[in-house]
N, C-alpha and C. Protein backbone atom coordinates (compact mmCIF):
# COMPACT_ATOMS: atom_id res chain seq x y z
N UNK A 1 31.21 -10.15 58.82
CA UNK A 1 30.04 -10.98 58.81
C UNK A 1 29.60 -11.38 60.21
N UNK A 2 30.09 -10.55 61.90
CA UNK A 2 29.82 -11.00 62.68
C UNK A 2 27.93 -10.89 62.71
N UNK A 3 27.13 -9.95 61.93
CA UNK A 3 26.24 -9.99 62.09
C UNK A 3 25.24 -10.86 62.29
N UNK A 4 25.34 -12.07 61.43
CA UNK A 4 24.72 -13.22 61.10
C UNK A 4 24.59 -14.28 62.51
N UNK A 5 25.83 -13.97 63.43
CA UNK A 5 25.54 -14.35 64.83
C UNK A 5 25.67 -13.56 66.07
N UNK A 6 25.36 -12.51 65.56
CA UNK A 6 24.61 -11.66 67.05
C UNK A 6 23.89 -11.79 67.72
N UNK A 7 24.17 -12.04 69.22
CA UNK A 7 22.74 -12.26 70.20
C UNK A 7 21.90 -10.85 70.12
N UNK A 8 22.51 -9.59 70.33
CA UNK A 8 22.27 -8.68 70.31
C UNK A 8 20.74 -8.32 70.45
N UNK A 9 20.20 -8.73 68.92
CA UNK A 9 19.13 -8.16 68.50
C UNK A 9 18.35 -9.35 67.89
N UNK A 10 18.13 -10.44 68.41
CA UNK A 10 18.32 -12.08 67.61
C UNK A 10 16.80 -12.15 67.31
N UNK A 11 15.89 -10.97 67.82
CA UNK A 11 14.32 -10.81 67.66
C UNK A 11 14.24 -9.43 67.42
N UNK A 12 12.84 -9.35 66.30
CA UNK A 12 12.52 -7.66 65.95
C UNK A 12 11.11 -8.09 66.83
N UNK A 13 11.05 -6.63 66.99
CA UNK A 13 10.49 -6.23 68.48
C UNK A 13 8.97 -6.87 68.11
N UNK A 14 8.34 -7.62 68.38
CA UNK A 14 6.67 -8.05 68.32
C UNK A 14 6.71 -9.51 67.46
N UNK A 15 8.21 -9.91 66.85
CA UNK A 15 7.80 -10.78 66.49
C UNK A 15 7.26 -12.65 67.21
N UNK A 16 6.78 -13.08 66.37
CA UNK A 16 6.04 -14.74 67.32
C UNK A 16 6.91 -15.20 67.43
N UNK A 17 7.04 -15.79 68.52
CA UNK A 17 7.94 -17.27 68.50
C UNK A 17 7.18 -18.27 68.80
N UNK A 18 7.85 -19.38 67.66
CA UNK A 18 7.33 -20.40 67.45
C UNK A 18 8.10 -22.09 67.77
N UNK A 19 7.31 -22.78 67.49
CA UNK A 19 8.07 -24.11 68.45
C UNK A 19 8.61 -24.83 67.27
N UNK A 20 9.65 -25.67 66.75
CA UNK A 20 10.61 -26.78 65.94
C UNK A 20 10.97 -27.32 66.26
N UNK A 21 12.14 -28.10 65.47
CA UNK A 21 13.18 -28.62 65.85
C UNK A 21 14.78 -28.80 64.94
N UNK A 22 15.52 -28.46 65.82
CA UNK A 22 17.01 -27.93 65.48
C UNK A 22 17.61 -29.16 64.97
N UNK A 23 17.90 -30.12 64.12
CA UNK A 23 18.46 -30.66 63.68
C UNK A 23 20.24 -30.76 63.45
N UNK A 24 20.69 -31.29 64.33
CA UNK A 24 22.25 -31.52 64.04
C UNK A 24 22.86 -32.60 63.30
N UNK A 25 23.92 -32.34 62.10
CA UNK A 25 24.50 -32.96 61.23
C UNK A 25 26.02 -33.50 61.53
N UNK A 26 26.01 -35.00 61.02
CA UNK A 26 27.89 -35.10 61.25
C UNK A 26 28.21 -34.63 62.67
N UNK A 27 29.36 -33.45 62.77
CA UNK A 27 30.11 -33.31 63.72
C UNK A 27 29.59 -32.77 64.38
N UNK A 28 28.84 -31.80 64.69
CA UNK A 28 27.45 -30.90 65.34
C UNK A 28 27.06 -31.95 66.20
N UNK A 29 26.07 -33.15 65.34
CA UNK A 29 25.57 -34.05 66.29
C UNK A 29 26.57 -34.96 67.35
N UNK A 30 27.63 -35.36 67.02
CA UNK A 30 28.60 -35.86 67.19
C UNK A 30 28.97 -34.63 68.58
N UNK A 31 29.10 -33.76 68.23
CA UNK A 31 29.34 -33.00 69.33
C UNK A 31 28.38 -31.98 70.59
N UNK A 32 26.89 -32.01 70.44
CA UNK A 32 25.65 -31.92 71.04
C UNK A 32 25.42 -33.66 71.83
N UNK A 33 25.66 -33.98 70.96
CA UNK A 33 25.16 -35.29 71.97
C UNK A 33 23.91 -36.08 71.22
N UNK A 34 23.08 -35.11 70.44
CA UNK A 34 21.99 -35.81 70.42
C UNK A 34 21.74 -35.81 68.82
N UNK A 35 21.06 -36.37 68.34
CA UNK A 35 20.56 -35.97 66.64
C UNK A 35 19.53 -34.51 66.57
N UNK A 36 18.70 -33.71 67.61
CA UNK A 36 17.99 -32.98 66.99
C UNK A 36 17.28 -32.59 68.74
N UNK A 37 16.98 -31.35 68.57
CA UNK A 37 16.38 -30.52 70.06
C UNK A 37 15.71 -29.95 69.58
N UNK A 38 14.27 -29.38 70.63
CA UNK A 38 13.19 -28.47 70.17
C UNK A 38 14.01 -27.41 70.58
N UNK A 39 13.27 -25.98 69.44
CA UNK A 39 13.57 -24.69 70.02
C UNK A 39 11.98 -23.91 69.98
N UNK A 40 12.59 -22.74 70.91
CA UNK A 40 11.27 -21.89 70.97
C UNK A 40 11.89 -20.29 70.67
N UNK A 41 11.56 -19.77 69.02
CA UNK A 41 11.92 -18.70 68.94
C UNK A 41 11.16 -18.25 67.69
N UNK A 42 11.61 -17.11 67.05
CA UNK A 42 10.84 -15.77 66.05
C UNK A 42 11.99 -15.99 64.88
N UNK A 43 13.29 -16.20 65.39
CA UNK A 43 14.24 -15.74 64.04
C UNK A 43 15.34 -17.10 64.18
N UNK A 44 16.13 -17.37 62.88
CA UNK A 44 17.14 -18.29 63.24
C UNK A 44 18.43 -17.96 64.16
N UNK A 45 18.40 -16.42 63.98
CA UNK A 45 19.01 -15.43 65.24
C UNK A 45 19.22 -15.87 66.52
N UNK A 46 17.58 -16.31 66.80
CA UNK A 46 17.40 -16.35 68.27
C UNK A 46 17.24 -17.53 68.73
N UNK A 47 17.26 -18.88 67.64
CA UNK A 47 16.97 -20.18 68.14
C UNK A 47 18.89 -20.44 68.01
N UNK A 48 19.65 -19.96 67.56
CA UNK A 48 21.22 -20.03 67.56
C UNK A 48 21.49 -19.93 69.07
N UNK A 49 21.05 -18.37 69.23
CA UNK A 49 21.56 -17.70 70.67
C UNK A 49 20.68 -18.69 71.83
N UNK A 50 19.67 -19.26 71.84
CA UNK A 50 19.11 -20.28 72.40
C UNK A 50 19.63 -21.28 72.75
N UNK A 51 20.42 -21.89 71.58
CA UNK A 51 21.46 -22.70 72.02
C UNK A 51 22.31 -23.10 72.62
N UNK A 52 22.74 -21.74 71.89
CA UNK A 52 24.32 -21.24 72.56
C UNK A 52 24.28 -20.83 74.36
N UNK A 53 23.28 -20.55 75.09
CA UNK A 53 22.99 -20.74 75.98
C UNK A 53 22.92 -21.89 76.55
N UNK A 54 22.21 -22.88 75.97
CA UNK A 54 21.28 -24.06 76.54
C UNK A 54 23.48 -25.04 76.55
N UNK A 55 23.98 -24.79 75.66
CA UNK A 55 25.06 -25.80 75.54
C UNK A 55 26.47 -24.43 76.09
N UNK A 56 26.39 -23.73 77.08
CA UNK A 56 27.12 -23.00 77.09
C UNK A 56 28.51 -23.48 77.45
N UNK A 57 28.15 -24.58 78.37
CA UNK A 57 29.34 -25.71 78.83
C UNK A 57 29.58 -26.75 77.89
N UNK A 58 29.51 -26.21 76.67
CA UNK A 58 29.93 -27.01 75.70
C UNK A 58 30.62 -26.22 74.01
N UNK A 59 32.21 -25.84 74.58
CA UNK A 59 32.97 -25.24 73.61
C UNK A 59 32.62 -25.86 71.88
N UNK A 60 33.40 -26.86 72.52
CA UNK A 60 33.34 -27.84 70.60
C UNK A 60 31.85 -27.46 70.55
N UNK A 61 30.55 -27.37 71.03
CA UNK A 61 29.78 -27.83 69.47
C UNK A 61 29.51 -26.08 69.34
N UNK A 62 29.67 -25.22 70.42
CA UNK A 62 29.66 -23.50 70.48
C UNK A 62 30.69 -23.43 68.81
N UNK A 63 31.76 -23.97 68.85
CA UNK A 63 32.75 -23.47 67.49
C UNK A 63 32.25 -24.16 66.65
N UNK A 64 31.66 -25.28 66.50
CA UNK A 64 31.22 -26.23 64.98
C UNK A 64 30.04 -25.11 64.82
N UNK A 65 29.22 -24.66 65.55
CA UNK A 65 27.97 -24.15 65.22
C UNK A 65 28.38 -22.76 64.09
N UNK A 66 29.69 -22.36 65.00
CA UNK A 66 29.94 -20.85 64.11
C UNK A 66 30.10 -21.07 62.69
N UNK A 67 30.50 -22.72 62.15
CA UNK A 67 31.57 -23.27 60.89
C UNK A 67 30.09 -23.38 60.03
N UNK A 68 28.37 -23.55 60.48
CA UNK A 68 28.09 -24.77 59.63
C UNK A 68 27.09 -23.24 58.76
N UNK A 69 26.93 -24.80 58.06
CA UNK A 69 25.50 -23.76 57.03
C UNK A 69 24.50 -24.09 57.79
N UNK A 70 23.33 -23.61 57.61
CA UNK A 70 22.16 -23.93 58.04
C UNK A 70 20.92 -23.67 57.08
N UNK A 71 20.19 -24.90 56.33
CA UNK A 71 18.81 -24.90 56.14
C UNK A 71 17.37 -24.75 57.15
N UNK A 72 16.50 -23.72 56.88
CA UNK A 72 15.33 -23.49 57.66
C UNK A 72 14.56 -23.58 56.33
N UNK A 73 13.87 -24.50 57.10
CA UNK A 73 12.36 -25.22 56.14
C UNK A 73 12.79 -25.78 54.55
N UNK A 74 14.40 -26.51 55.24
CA UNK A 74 14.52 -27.06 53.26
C UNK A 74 15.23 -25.98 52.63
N UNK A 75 15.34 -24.27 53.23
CA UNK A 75 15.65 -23.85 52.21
C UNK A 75 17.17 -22.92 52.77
N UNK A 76 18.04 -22.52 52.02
CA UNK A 76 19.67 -22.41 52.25
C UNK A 76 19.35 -20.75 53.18
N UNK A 77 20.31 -20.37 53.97
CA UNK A 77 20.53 -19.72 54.45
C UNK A 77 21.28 -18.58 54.39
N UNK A 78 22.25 -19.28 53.61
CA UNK A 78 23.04 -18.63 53.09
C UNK A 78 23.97 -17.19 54.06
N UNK A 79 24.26 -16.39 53.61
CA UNK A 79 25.00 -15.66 54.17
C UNK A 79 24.15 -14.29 54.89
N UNK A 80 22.62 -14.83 54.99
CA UNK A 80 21.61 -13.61 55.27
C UNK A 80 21.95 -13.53 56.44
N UNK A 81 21.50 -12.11 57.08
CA UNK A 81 21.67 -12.13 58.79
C UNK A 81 21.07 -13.22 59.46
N UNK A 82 20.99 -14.06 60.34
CA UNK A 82 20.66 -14.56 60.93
C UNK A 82 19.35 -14.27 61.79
N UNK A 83 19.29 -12.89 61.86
CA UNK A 83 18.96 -12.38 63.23
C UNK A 83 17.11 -11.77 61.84
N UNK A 84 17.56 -12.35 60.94
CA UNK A 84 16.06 -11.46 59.73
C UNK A 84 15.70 -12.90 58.74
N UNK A 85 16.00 -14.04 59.31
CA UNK A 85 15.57 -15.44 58.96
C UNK A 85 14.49 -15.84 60.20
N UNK A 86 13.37 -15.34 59.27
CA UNK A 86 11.86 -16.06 60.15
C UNK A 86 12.03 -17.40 60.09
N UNK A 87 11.05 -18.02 61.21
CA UNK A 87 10.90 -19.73 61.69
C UNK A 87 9.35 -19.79 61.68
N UNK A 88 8.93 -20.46 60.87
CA UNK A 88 7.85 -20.80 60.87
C UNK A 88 7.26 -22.06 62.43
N UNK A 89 5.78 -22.03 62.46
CA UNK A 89 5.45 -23.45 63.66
C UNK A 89 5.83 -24.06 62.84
N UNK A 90 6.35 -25.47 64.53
CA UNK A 90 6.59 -26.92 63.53
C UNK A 90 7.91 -26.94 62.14
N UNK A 91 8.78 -25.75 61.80
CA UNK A 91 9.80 -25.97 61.44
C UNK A 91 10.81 -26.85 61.89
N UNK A 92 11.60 -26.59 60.99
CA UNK A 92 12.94 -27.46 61.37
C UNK A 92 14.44 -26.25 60.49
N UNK A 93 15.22 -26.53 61.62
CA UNK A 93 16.22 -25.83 61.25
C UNK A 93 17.23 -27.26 61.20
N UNK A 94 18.28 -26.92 60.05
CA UNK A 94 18.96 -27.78 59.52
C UNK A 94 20.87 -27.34 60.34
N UNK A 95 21.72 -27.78 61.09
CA UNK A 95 22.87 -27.19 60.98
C UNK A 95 24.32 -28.29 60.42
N UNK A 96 24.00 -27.76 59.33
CA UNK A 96 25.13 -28.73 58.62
C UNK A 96 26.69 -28.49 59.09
N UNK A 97 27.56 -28.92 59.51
CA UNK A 97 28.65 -28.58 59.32
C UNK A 97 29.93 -28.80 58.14
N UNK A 98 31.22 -28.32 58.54
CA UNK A 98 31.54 -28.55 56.52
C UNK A 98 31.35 -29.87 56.77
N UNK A 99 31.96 -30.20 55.20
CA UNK A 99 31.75 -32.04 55.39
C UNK A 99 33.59 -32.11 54.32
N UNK A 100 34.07 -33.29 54.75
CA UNK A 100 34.83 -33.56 53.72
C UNK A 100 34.59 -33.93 52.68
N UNK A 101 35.62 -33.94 51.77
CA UNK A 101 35.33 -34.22 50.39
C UNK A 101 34.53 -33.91 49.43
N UNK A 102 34.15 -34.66 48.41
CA UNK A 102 32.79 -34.00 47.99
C UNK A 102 32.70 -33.44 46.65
């Protein structure tokens, strides 16, 4: 399943990128620092690898990110590639991490 976070190919060739905001949950936020950052990208692929750049000096939230689920626009993510999940303008990407209990 490394596919789902490949920088590799994190955009198909012509697609828009568009502006959001990345939403961090629980331990994510806890470990970013902040509740929520704009991104500027085409796929959930490439607003990941965006990240993962922007926080490169930052291990813990690099490994919570690999753990969580992630909702884009409300809706589950599920186990699709990452890199073939469009972002609409003005989205919001969701990154949940596990949670206890429940």
């Amino acid at each position: 399943m490394a596919a789902h976070t490949s920088t590799a190919r994190a955009t198909a060739p012509g697609a828009t990128r568009v502006t959001g905001t990345l939403r961090y949950w629980a331990a994510a936020k806890a470990a970013a620092g902040v509740a929520e950052e704009p991104y500027l990208a085409a796929t959930l692929g490439e607003a990941l690898a965006e990240v993962r750049q922007r926080h490169g000096d930052n291990p813990q939230l690099l490994r919570i990110l690999t753990h969580c689920s992630y909702l884009v626009d409300g809706h589950q993510v599920g186990t699709r590639d990452h890199t073939t999940v469009p972002l609409t303008e003005g989205g919001t990407i969701e990154a949940l991490p596990p949670f206890a209990g429940g």
